[in-house]
PDB file of N, CA and C in Angstrom:
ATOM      1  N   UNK A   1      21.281   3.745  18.253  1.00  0.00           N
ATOM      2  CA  UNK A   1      19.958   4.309  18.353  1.00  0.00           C
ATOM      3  C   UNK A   1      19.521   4.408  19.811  1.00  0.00           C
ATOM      4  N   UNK A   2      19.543   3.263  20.540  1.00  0.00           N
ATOM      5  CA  UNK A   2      19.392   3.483  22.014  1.00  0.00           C
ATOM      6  C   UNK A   2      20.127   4.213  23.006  1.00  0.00           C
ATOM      7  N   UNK A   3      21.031   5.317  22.379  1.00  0.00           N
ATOM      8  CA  UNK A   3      21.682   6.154  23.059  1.00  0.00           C
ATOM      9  C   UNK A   3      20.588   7.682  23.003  1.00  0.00           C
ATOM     10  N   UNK A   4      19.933   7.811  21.855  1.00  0.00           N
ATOM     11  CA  UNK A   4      19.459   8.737  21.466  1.00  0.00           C
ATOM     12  C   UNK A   4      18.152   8.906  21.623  1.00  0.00           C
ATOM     13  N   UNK A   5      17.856   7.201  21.612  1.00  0.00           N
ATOM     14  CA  UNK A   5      15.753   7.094  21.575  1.00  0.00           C
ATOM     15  C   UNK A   5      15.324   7.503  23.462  1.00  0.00           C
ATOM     16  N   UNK A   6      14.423   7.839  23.146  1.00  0.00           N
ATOM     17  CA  UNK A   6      13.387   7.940  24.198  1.00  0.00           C
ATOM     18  C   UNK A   6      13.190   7.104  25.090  1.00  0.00           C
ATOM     19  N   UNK A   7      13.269   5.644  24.383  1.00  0.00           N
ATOM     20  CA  UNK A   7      13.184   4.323  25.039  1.00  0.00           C
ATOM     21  C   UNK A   7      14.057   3.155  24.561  1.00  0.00           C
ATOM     22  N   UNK A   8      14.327   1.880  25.215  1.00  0.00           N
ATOM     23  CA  UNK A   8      15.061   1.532  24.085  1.00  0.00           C
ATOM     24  C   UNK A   8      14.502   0.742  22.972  1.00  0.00           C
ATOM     25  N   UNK A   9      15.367   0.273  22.457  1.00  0.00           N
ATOM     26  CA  UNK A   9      14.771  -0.041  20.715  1.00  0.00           C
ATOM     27  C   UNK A   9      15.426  -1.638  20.971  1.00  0.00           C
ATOM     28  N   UNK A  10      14.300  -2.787  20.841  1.00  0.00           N
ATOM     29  CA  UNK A  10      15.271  -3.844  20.797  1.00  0.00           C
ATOM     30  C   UNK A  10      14.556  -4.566  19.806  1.00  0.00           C
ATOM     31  N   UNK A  11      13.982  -4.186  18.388  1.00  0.00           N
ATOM     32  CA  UNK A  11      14.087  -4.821  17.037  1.00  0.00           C
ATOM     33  C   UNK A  11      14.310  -3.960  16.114  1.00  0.00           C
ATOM     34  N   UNK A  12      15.458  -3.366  15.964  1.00  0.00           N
ATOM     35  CA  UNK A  12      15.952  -2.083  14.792  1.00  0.00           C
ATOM     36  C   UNK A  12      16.276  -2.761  14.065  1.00  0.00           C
ATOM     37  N   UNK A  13      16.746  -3.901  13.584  1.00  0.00           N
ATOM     38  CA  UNK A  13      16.775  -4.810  12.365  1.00  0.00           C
ATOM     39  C   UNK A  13      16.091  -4.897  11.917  1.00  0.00           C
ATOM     40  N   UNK A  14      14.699  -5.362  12.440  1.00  0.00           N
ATOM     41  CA  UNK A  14      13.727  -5.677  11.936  1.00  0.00           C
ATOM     42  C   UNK A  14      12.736  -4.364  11.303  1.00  0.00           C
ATOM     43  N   UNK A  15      12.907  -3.472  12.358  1.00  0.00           N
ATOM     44  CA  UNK A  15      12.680  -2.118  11.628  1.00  0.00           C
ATOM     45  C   UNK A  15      12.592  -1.076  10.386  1.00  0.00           C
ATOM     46  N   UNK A  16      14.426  -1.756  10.238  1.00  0.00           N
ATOM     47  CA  UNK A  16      14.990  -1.241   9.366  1.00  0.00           C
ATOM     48  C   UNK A  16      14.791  -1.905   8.108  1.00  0.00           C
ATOM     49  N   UNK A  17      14.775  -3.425   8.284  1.00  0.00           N
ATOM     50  CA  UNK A  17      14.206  -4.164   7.395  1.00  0.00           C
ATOM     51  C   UNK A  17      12.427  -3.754   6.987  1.00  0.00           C
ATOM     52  N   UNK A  18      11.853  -3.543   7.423  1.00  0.00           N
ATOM     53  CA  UNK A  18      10.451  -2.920   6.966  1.00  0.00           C
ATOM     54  C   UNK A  18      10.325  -1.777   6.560  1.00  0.00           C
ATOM     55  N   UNK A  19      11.181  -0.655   6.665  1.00  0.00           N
ATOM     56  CA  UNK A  19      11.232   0.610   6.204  1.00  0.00           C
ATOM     57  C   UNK A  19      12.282   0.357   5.326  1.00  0.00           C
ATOM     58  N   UNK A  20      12.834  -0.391   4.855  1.00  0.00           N
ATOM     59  CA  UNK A  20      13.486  -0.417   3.573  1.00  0.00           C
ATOM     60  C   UNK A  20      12.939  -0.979   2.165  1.00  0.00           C
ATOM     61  N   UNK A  21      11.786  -1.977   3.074  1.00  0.00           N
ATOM     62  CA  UNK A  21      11.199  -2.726   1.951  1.00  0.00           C
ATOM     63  C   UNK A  21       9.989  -1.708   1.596  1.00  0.00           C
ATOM     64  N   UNK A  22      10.066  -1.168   1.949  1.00  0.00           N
ATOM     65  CA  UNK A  22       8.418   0.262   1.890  1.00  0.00           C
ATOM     66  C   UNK A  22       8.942   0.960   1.077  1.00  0.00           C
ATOM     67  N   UNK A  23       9.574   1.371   0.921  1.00  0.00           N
ATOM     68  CA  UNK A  23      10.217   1.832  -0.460  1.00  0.00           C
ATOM     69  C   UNK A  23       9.234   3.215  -0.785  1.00  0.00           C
ATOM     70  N   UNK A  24       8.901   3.776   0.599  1.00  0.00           N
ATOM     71  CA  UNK A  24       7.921   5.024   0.772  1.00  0.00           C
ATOM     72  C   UNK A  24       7.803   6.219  -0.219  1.00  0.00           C
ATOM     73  N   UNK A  25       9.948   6.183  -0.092  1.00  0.00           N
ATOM     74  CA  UNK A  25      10.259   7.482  -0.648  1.00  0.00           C
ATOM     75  C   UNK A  25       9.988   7.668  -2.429  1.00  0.00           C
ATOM     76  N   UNK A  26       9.884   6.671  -2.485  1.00  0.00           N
ATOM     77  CA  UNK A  26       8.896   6.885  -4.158  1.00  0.00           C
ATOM     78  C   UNK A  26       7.753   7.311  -4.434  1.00  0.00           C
ATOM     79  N   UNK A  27       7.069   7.023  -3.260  1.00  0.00           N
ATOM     80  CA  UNK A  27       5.866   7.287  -3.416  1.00  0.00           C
ATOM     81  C   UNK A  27       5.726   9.115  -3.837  1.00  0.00           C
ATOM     82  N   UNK A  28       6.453   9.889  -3.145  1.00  0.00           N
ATOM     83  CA  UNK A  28       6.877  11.512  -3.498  1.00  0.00           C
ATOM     84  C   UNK A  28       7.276  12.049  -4.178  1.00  0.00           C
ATOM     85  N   UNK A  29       7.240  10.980  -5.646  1.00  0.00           N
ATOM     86  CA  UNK A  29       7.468  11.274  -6.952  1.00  0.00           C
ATOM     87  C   UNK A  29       6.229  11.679  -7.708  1.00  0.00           C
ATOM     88  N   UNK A  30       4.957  11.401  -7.410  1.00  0.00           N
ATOM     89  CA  UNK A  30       4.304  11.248  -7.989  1.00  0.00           C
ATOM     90  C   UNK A  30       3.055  11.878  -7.351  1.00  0.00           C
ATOM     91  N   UNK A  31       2.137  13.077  -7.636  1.00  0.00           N
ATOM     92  CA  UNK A  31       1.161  13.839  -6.526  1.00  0.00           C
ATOM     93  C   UNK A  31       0.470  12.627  -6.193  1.00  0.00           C
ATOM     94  N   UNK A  32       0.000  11.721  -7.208  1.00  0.00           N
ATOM     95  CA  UNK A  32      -0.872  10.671  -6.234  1.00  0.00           C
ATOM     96  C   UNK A  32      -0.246  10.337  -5.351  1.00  0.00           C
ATOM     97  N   UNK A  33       1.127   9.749  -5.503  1.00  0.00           N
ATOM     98  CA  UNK A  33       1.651   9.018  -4.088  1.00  0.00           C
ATOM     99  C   UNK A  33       1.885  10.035  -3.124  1.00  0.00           C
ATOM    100  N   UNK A  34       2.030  11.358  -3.138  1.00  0.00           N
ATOM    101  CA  UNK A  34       2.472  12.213  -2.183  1.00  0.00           C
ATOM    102  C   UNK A  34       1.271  12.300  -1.368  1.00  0.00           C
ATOM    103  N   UNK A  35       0.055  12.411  -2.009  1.00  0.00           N
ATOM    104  CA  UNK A  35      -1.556  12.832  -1.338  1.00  0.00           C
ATOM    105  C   UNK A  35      -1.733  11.700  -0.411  1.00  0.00           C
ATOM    106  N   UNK A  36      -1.570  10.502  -1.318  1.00  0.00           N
ATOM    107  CA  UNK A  36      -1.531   9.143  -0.449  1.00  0.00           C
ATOM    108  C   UNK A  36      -0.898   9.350   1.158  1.00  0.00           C
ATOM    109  N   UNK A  37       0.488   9.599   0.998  1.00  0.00           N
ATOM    110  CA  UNK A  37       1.311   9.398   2.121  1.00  0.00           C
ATOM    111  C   UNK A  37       1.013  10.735   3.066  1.00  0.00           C
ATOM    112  N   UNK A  38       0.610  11.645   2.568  1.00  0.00           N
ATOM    113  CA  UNK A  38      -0.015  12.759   3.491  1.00  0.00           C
ATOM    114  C   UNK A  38      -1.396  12.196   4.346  1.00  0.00           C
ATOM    115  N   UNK A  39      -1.824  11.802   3.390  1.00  0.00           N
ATOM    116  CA  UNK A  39      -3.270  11.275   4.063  1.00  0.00           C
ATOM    117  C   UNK A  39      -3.404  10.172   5.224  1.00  0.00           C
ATOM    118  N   UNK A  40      -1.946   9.421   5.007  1.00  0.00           N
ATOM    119  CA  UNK A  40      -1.649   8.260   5.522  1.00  0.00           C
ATOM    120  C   UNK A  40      -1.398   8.976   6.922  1.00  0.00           C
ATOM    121  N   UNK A  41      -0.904  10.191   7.187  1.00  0.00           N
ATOM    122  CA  UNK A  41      -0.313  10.788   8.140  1.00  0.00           C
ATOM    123  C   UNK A  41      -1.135  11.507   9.154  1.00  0.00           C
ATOM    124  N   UNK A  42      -2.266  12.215   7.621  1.00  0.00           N
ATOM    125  CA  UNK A  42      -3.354  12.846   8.535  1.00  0.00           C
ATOM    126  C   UNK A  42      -4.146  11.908   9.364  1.00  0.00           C
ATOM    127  N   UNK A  43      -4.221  10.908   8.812  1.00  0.00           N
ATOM    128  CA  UNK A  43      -5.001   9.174   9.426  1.00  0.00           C
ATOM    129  C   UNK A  43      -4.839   9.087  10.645  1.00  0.00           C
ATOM    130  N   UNK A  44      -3.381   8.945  10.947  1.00  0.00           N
ATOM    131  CA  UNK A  44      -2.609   8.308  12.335  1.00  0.00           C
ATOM    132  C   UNK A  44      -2.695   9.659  13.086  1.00  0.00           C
ATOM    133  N   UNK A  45      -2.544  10.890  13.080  1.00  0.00           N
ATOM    134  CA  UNK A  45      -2.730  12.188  13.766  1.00  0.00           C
ATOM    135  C   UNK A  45      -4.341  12.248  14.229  1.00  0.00           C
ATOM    136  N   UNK A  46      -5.585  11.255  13.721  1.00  0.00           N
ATOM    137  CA  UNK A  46      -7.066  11.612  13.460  1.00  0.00           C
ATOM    138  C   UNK A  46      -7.417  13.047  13.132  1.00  0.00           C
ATOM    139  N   UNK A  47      -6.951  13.320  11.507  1.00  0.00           N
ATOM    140  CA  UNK A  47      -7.003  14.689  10.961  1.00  0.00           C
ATOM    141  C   UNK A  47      -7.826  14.130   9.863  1.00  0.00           C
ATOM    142  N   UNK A  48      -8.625  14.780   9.277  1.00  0.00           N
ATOM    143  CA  UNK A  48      -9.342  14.638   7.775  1.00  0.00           C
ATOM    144  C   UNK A  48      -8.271  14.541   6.607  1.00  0.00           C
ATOM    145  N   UNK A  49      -8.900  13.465   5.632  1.00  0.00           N
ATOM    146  CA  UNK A  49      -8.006  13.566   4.878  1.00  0.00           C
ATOM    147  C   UNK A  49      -7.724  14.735   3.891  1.00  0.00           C
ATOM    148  N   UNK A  50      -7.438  15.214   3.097  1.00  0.00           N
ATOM    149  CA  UNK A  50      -7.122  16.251   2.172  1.00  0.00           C
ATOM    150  C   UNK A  50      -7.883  15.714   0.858  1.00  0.00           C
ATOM    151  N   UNK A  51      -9.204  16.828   0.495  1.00  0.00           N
ATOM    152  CA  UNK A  51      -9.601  16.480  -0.553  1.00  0.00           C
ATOM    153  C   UNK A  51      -9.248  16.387  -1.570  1.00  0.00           C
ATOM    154  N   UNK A  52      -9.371  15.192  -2.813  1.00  0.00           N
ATOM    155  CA  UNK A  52      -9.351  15.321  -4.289  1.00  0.00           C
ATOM    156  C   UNK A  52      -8.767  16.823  -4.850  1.00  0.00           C
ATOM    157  N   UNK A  53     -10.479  17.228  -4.398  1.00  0.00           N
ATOM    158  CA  UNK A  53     -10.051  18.655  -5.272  1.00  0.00           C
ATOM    159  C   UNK A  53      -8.737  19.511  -4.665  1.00  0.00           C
ATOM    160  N   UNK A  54      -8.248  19.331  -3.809  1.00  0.00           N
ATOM    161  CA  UNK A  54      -7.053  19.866  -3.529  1.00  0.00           C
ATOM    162  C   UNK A  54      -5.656  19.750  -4.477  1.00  0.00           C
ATOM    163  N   UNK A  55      -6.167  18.618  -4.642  1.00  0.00           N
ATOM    164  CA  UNK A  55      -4.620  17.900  -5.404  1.00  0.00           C
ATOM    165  C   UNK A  55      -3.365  19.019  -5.987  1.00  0.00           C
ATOM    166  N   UNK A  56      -4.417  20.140  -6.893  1.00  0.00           N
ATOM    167  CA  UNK A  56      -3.792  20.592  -7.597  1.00  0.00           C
ATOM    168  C   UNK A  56      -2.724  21.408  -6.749  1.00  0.00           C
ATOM    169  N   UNK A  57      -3.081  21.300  -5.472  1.00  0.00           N
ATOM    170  CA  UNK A  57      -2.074  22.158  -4.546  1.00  0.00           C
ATOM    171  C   UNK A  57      -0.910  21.579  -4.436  1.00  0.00           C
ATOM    172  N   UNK A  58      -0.733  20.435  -4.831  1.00  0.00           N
ATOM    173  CA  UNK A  58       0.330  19.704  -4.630  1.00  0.00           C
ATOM    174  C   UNK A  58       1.232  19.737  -5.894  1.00  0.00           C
ATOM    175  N   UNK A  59       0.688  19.917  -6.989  1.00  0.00           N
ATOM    176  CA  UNK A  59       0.999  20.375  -8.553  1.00  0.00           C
ATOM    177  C   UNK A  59       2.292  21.438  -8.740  1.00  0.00           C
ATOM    178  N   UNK A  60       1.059  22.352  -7.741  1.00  0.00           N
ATOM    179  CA  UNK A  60       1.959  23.940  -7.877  1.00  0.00           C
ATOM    180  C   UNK A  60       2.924  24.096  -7.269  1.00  0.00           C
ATOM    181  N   UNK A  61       2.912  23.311  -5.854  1.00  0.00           N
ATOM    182  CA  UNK A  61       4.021  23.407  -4.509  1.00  0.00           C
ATOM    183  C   UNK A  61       4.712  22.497  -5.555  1.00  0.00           C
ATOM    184  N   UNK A  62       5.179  21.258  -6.078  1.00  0.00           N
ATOM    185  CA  UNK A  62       5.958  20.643  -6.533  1.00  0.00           C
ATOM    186  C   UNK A  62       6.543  21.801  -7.604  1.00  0.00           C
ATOM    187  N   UNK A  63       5.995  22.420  -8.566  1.00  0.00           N
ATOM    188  CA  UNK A  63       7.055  23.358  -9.607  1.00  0.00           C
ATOM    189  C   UNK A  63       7.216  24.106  -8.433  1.00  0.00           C
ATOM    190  N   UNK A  64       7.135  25.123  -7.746  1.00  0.00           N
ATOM    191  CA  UNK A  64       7.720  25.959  -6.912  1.00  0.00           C
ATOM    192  C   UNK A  64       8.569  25.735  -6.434  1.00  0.00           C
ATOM    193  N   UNK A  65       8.871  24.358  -5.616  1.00  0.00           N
ATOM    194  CA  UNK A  65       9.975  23.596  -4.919  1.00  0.00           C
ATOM    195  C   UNK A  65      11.418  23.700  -5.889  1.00  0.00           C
ATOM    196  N   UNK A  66      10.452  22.803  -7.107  1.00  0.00           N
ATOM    197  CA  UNK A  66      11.933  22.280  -8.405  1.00  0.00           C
ATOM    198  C   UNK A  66      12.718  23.832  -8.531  1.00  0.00           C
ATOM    199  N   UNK A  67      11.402  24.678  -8.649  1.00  0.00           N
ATOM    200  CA  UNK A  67      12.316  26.326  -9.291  1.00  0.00           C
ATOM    201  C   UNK A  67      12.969  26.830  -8.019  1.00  0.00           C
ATOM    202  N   UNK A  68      12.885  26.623  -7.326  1.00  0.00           N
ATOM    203  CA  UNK A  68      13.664  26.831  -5.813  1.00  0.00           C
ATOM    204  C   UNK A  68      14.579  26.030  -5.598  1.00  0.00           C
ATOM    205  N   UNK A  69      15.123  24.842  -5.721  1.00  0.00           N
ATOM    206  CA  UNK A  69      15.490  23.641  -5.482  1.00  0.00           C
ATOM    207  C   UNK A  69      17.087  24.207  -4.507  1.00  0.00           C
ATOM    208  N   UNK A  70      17.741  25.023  -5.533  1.00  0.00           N
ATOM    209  CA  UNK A  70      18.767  25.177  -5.232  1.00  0.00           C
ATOM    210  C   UNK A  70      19.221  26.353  -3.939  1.00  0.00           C
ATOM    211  N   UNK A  71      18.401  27.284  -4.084  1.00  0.00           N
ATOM    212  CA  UNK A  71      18.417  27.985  -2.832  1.00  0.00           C
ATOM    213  C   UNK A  71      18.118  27.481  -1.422  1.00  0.00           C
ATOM    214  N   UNK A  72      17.007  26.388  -2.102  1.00  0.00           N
ATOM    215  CA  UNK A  72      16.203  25.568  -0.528  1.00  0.00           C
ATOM    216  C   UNK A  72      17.494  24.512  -0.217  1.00  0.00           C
ATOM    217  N   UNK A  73      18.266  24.050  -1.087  1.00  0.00           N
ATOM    218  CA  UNK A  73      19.464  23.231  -0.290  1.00  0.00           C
ATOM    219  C   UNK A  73      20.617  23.755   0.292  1.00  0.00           C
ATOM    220  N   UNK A  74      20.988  25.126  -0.678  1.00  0.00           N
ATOM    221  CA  UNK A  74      21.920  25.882   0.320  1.00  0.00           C
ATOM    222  C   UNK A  74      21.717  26.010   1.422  1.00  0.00           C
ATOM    223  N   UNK A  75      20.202  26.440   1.537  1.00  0.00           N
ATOM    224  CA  UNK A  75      19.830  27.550   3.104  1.00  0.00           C
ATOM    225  C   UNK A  75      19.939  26.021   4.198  1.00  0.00           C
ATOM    226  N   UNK A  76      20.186  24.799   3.983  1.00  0.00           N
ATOM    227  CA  UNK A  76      19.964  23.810   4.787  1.00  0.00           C
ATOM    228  C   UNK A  76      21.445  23.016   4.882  1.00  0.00           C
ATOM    229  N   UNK A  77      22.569  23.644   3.920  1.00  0.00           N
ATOM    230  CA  UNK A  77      23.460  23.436   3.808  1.00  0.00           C
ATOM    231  C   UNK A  77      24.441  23.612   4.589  1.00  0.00           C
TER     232      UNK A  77
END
């Protein structure tokens, strides 16, 4: 990692150990947890969070994605 980082890194164990136990990537199963972790993002950027009533945007982009799924991994393939 310290070949590549910006600066160096001298607790990536410990790092890695906290981003493993976060177990984040679940959270993007589920629109609540996705809104959550967006919001979490807009937070740390000082952006507003994304309203409630939005949610459903996250509904529609999720079927759009699934019915795409396979073209969107080729093109990255």
């Amino acid at each position: 990692m310290n070949a590549i980082a910006s600066r160096p890194i001298d607790d990536l164990a410990r790092f890695m150990d906290k981003y493993l136990s976060s177990r984040f990537l679940f959270d993007y199963l589920t629109d609540d947890g996705l809104m959550h972790r967006m919001n979490g993002i807009l937070q740390r950027v000082t952006l507003e969070p994304i309203p409630e009533a939005c949610q459903w945007i996250l509904r529609e982009a999720r079927g759009i994605v699934y019915a795409r799924r396979l073209e969107l991994l080729q093109a990255v393939g």
